[in-house]
C-alpha atoms as a PDB file:
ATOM      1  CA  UNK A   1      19.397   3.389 -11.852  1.00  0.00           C
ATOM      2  CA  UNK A   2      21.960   2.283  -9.464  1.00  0.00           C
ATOM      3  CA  UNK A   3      23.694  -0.842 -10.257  1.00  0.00           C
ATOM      4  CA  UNK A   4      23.254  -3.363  -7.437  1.00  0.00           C
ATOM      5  CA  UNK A   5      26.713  -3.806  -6.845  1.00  0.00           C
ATOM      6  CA  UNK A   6      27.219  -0.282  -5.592  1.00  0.00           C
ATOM      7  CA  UNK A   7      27.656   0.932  -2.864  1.00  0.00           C
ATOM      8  CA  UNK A   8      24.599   3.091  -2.739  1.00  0.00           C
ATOM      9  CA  UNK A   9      21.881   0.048  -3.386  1.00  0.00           C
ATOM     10  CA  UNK A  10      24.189  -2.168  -1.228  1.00  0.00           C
ATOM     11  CA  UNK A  11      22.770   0.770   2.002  1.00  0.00           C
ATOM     12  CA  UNK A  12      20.104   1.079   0.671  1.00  0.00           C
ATOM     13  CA  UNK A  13      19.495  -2.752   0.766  1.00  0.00           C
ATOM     14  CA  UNK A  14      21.114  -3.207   4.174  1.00  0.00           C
ATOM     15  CA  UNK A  15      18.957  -0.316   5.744  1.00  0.00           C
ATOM     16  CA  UNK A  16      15.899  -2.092   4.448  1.00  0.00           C
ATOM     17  CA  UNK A  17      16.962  -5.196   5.735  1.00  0.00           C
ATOM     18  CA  UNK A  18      17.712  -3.905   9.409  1.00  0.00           C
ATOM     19  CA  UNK A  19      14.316  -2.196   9.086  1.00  0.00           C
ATOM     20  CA  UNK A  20      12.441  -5.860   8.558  1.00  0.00           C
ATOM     21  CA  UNK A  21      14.113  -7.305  11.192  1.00  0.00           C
ATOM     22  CA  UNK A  22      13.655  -4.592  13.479  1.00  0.00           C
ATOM     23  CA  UNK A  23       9.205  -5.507  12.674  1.00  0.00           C
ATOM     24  CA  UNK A  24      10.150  -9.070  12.966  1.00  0.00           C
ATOM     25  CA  UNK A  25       8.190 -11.319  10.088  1.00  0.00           C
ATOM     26  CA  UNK A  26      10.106 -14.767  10.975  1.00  0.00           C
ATOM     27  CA  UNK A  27       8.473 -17.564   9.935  1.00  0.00           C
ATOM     28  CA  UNK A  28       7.816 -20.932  12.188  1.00  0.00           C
ATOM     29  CA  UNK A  29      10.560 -22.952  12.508  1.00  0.00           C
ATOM     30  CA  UNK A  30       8.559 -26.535  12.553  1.00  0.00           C
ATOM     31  CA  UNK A  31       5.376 -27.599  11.294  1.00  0.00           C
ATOM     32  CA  UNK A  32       2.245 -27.910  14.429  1.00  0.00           C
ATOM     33  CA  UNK A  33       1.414 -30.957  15.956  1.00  0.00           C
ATOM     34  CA  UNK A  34      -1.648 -32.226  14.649  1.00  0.00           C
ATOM     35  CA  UNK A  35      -4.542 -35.034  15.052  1.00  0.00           C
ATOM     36  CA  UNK A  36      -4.078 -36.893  11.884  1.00  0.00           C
ATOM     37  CA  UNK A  37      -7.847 -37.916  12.666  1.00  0.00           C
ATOM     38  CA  UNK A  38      -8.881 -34.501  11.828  1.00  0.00           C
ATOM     39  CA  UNK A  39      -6.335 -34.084   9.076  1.00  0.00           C
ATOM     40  CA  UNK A  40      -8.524 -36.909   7.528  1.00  0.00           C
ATOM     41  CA  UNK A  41     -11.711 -35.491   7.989  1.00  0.00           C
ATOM     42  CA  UNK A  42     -10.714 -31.979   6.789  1.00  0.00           C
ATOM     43  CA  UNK A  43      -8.755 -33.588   3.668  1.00  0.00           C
ATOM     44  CA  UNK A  44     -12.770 -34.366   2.707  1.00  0.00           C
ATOM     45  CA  UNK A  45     -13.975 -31.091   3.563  1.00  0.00           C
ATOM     46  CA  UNK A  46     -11.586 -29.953   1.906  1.00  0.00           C
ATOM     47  CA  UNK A  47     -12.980 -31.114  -1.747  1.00  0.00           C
ATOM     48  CA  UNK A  48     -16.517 -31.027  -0.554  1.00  0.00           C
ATOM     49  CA  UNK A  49     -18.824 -28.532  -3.150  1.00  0.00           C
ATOM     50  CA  UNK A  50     -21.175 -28.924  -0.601  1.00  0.00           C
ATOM     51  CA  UNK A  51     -19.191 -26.188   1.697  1.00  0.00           C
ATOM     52  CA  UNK A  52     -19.790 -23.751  -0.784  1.00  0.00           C
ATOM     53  CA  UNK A  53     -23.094 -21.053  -0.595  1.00  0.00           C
ATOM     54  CA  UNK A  54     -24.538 -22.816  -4.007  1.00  0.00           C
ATOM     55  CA  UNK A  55     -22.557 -26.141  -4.006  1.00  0.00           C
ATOM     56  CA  UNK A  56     -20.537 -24.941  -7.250  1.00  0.00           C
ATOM     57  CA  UNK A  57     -17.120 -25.149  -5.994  1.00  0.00           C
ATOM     58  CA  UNK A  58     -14.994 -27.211  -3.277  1.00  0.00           C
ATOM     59  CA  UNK A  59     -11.354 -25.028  -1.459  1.00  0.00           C
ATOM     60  CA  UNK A  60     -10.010 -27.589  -3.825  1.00  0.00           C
ATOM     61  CA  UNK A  61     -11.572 -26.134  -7.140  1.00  0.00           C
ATOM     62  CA  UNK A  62      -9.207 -22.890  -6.487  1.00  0.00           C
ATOM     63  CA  UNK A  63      -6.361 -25.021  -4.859  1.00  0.00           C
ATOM     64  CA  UNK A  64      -6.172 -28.548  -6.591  1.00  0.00           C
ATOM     65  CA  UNK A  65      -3.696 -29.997  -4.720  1.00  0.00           C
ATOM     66  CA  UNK A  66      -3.629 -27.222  -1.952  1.00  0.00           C
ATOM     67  CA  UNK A  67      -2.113 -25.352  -4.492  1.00  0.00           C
ATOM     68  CA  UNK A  68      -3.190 -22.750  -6.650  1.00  0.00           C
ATOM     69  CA  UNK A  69      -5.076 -22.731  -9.834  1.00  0.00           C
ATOM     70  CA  UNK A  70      -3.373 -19.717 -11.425  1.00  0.00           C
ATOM     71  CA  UNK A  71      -6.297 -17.348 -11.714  1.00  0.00           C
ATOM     72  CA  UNK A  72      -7.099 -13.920 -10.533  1.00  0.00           C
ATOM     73  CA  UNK A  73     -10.560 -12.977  -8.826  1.00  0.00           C
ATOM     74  CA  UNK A  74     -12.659 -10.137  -7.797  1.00  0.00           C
ATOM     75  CA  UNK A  75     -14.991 -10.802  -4.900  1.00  0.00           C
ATOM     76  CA  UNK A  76     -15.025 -14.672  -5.479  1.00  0.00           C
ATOM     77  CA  UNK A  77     -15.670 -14.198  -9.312  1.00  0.00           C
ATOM     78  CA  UNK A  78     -12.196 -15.439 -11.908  1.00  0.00           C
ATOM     79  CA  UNK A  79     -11.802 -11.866 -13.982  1.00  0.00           C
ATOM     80  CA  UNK A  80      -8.469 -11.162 -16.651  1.00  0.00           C
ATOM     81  CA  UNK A  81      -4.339 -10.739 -14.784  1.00  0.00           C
ATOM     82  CA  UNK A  82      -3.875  -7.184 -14.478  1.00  0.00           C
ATOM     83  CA  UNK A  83      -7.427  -6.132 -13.169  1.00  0.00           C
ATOM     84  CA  UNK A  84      -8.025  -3.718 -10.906  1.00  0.00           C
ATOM     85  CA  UNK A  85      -8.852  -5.248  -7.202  1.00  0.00           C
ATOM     86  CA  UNK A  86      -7.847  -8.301  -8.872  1.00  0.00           C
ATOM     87  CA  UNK A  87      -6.341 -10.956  -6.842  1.00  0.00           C
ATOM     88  CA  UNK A  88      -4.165 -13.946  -7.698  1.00  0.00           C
ATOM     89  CA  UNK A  89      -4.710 -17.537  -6.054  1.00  0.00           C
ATOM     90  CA  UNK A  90      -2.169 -17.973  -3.510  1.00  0.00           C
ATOM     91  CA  UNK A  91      -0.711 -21.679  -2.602  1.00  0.00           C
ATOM     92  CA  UNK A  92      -2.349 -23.125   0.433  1.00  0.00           C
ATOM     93  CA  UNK A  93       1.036 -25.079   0.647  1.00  0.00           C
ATOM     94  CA  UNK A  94       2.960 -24.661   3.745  1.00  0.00           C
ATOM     95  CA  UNK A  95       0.151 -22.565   5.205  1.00  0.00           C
ATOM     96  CA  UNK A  96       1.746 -22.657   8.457  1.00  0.00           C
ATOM     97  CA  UNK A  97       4.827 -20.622   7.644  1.00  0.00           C
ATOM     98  CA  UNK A  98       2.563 -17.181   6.174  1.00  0.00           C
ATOM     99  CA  UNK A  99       0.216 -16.367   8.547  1.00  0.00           C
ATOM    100  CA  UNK A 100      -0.669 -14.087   8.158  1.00  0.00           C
ATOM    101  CA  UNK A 101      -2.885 -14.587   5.374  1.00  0.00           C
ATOM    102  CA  UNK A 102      -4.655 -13.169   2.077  1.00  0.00           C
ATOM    103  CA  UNK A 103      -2.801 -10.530  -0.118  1.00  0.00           C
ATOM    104  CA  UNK A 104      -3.348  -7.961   2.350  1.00  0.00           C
ATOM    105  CA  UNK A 105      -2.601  -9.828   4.741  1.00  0.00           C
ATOM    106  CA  UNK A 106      -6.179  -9.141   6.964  1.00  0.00           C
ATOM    107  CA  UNK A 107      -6.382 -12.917   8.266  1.00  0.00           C
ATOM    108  CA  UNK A 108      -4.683 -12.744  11.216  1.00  0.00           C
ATOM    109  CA  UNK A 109      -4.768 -16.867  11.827  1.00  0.00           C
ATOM    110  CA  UNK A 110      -6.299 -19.786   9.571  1.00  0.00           C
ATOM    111  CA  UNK A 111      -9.610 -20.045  11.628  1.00  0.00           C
ATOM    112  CA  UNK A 112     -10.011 -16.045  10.228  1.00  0.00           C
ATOM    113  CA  UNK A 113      -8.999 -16.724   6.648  1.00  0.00           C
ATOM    114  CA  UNK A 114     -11.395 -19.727   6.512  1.00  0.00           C
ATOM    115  CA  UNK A 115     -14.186 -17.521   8.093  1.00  0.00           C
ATOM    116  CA  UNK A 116     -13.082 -15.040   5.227  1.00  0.00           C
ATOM    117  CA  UNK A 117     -13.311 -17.606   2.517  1.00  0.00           C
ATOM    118  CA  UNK A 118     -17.021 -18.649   3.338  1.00  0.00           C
ATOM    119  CA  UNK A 119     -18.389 -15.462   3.186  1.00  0.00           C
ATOM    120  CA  UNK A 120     -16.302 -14.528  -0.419  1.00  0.00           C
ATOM    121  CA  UNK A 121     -15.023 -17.283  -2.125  1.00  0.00           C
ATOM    122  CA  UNK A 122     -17.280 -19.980  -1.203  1.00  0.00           C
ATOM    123  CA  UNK A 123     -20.546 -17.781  -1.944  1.00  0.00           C
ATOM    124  CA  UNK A 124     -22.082 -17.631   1.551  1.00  0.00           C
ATOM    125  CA  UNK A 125     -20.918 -21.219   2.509  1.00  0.00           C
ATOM    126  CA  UNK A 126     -21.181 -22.779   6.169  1.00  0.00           C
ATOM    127  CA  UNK A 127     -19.073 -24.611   8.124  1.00  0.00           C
ATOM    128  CA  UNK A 128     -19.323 -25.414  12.122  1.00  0.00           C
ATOM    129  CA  UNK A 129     -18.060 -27.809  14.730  1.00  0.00           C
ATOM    130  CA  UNK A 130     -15.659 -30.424  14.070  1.00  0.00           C
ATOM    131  CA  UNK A 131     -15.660 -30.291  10.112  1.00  0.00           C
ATOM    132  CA  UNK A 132     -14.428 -26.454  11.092  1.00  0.00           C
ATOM    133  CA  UNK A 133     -11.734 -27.495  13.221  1.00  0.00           C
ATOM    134  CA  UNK A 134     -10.959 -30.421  10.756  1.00  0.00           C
ATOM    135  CA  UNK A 135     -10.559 -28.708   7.695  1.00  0.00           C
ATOM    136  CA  UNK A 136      -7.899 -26.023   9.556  1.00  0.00           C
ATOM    137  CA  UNK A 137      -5.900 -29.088  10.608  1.00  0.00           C
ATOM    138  CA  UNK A 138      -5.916 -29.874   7.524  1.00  0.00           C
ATOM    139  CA  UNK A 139      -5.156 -26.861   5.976  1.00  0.00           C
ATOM    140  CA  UNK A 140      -2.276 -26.493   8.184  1.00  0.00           C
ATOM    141  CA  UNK A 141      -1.199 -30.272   7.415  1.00  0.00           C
ATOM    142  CA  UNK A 142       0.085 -28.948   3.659  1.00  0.00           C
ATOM    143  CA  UNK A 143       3.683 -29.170   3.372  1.00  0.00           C
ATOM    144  CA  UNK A 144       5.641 -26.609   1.523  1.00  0.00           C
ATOM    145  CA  UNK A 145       6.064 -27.091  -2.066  1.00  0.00           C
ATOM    146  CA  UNK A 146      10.052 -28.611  -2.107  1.00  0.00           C
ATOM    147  CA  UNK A 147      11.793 -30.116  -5.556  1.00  0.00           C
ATOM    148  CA  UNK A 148      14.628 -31.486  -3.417  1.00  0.00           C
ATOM    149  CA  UNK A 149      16.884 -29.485  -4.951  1.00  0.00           C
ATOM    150  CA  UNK A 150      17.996 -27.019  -1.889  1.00  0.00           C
ATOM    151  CA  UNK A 151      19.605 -27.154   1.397  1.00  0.00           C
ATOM    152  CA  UNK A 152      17.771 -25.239   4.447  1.00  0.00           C
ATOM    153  CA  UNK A 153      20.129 -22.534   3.340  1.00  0.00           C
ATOM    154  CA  UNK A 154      18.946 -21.838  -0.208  1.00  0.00           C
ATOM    155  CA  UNK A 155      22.124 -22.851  -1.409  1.00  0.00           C
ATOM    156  CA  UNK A 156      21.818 -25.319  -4.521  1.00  0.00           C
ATOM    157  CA  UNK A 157      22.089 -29.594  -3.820  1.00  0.00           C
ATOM    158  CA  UNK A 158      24.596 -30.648  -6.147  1.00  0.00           C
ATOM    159  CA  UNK A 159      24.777 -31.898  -8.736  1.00  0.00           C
ATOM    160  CA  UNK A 160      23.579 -28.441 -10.278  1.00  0.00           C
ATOM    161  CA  UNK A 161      24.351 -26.535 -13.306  1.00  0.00           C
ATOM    162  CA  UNK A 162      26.738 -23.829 -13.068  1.00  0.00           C
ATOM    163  CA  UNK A 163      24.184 -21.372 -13.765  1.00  0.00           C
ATOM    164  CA  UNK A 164      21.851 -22.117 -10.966  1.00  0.00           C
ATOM    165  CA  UNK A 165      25.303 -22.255  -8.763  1.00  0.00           C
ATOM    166  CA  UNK A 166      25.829 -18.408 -10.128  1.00  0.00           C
ATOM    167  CA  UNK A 167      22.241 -17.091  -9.805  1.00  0.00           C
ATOM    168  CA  UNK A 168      22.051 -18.316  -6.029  1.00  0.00           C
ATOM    169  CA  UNK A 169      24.797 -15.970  -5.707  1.00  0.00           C
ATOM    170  CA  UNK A 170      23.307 -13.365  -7.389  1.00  0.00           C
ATOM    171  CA  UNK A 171      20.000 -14.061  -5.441  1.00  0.00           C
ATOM    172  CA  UNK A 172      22.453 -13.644  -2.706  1.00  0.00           C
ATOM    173  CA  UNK A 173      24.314 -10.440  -3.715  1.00  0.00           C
ATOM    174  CA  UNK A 174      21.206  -8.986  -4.643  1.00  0.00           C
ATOM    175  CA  UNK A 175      20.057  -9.063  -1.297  1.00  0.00           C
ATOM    176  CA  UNK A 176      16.682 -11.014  -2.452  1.00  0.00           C
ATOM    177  CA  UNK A 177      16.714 -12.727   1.113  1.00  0.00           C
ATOM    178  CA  UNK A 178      15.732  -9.997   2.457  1.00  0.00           C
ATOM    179  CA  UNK A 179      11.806 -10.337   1.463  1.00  0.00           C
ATOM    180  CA  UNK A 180      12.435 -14.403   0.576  1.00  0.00           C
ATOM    181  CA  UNK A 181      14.786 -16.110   3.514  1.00  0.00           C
ATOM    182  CA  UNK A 182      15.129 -19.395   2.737  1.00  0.00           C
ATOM    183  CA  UNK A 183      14.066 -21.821   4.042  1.00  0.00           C
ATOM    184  CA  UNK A 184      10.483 -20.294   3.684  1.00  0.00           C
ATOM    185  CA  UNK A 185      11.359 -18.094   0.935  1.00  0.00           C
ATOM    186  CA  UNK A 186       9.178 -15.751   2.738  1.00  0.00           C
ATOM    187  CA  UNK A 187       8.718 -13.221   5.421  1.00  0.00           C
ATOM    188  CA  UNK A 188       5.555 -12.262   7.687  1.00  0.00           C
ATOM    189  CA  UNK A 189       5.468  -8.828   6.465  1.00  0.00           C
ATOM    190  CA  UNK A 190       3.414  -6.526   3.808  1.00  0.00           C
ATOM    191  CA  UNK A 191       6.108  -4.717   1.422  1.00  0.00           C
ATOM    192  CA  UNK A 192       5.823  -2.556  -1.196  1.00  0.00           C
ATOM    193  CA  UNK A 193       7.498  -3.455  -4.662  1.00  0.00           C
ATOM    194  CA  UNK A 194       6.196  -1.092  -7.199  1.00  0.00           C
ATOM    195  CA  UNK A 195       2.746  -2.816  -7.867  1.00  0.00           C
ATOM    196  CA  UNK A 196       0.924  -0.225  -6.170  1.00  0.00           C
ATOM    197  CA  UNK A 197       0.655  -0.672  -2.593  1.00  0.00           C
ATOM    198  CA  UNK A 198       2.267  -2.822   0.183  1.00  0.00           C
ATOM    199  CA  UNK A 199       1.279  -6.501  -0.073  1.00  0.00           C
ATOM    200  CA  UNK A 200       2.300  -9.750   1.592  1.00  0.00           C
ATOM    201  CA  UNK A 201       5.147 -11.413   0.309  1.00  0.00           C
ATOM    202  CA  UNK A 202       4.843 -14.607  -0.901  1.00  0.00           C
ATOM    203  CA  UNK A 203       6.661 -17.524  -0.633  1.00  0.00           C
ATOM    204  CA  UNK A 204       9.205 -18.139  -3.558  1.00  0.00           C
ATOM    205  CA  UNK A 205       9.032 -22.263  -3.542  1.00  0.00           C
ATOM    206  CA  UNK A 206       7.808 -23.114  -6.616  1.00  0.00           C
ATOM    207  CA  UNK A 207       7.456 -19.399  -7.954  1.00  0.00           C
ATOM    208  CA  UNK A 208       9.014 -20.666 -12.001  1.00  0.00           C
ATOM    209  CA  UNK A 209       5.913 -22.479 -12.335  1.00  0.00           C
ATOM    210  CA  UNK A 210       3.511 -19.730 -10.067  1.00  0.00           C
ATOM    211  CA  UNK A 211       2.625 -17.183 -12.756  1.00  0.00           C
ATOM    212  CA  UNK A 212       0.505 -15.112 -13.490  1.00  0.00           C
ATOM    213  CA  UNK A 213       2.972 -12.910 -11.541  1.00  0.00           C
ATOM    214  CA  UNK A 214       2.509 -10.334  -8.780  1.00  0.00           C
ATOM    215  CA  UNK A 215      -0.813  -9.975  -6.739  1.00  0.00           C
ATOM    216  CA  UNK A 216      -2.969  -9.018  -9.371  1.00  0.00           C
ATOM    217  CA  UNK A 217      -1.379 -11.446 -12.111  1.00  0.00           C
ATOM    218  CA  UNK A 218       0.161  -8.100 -13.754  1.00  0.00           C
ATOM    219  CA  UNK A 219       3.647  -9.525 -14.840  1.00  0.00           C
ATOM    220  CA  UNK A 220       2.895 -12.838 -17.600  1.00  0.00           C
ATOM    221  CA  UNK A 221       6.379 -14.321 -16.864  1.00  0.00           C
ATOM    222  CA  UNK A 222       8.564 -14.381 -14.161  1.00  0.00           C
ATOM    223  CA  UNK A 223      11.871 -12.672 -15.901  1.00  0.00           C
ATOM    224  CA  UNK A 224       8.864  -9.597 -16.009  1.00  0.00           C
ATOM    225  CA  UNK A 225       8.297  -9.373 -12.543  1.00  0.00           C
ATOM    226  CA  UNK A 226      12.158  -9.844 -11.613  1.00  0.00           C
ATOM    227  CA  UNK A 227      12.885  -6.871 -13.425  1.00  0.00           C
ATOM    228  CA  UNK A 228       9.660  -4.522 -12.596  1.00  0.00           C
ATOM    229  CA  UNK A 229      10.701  -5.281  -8.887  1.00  0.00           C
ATOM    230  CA  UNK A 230      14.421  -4.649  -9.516  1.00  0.00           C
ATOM    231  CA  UNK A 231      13.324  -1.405 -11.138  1.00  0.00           C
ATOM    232  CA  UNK A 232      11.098  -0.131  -8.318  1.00  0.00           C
ATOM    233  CA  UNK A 233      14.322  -1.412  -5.583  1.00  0.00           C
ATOM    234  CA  UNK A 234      16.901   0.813  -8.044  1.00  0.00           C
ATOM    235  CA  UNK A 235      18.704  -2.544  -8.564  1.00  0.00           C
ATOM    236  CA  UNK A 236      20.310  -3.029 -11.966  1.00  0.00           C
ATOM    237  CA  UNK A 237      20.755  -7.144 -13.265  1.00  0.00           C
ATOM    238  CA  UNK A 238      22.498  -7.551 -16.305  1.00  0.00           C
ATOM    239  CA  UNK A 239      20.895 -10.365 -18.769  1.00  0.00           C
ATOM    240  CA  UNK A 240      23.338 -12.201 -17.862  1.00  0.00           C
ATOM    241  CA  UNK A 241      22.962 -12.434 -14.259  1.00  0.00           C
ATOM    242  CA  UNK A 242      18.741 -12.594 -14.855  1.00  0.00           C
ATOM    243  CA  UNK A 243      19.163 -15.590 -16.666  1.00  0.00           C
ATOM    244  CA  UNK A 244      21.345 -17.003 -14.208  1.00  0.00           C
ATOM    245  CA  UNK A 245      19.078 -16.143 -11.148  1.00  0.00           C
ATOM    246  CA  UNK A 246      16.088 -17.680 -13.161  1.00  0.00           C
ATOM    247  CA  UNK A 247      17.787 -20.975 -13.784  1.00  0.00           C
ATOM    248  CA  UNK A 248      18.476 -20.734  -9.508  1.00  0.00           C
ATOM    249  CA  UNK A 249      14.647 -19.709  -9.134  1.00  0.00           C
ATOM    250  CA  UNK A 250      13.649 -23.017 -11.083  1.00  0.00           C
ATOM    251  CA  UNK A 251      15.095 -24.865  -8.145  1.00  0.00           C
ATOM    252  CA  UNK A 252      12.540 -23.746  -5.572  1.00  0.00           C
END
């Protein structure tokens, strides 16, 4: 394994980086317009069982709070981390900086993943006219999960402890904006990491508190996936600089 302070992972880092920006992947600099009227009416929707096929389940069941619920699912159906075709729940926060959408990243806007969603997760559910259009709005009215604790940088908002000061550099050093610029913490791109195929890459704001890890839920803490994805990248972190770069992680 190289160590990720030489100068062979430090190309090999660079090379991917110039190939990501070469296929693009920015995210949106500022949220959308939109008709708080219809933010209202699709905040409703938007908890609704009704919208489901069988009225068992509201968008909000799976993302209480537009966020996440921490399970992993098979066609629409909660199954163990780790399974096969499994899928973990991804935040709906911020949905308008990671189009595009799902872990393979097939939704190509919101209006597809939604179309998507009542067919799978919602069991056959429908949804037309201006409760459609509302409950996009709203979907796209989410803000990004933020603790306050960054600037638009990544860099840490003092006062901070010296150990979340040192893992931003190694976050830094270890070339983890490549995947994860802030202020996003993501990029419009499917990557491969080791987990068995190239997925999206998900935001990292509020990833300490996100786990199950990785797509399918494989990795049960975070300090896991770190490493498994350091592995696959040949990047060596001393225990040292992991638990600084967790305690940097925490502030996202």
């Amino acid at each position: 394994m190289r160590s990720w302070l030489g100068a062979s992972a430090a190309g090999l880092l660079l090379s991917a980086c110039a190939l990501l920006e070469l296929m693009g992947g920015e995210t949106p600099a500022a949220p959308p317009v939109l008709d708080p009227d219809l933010v209202q009416r699709g905040a409703a929707v938007f908890v609704d069982p009704r919208l489901s096929g069988d009225g068992s389940r509201s968008c909000a069941s799976c993302h209480p709070g537009g966020g996440e619920d921490h399970l992993v699912y098979v066609a629409g159906e909660s199954v163990l981390p780790g399974t096969e075709a499994g899928r973990r729940t991804i935040s709906l926060r911020g949905l308008w900086q990671t189009a595009p959408y799902f872990w393979d990243g097939s939704a190509a806007t919101v209006a597809d993943a939604i179309g998507r969603m009542l067919t799978v997760e919602m069991r056959g559910g429908k949804l037309t006219g201006r409760d459609r259009e509302a409950l996009e709005t709203y979907l796209l009215s989410l803000k990004p999960f933020d603790r306050g604790r960054l600037h638009a940088d990544g860099s840490p908002v003092e006062p901070v402890t010296l150990s979340a000061r040192r893992g931003f550099a190694v976050f830094a050093k270890a070339e983890c904006s490549v995947c994860h610029p802030a202020p996003a913490f993501t990029r419009r791109l499917n990557f491969d990491v080791g987990s068995g195929g190239k997925f999206a890459i998900p935001t990292l704001r509020g990833v300490s508190t996100a786990g199950p890890w990785g797509h399918d839920g494989r990795w049960p803490d975070l300090e896991s996936a770190v490493r498994a994805i350091a592995t696959a990248r040949e990047i060596e972190i001393s225990p040292d600089e992991m638990n600084t770069l967790l305690e940097y992680l925490k502030l996202l």
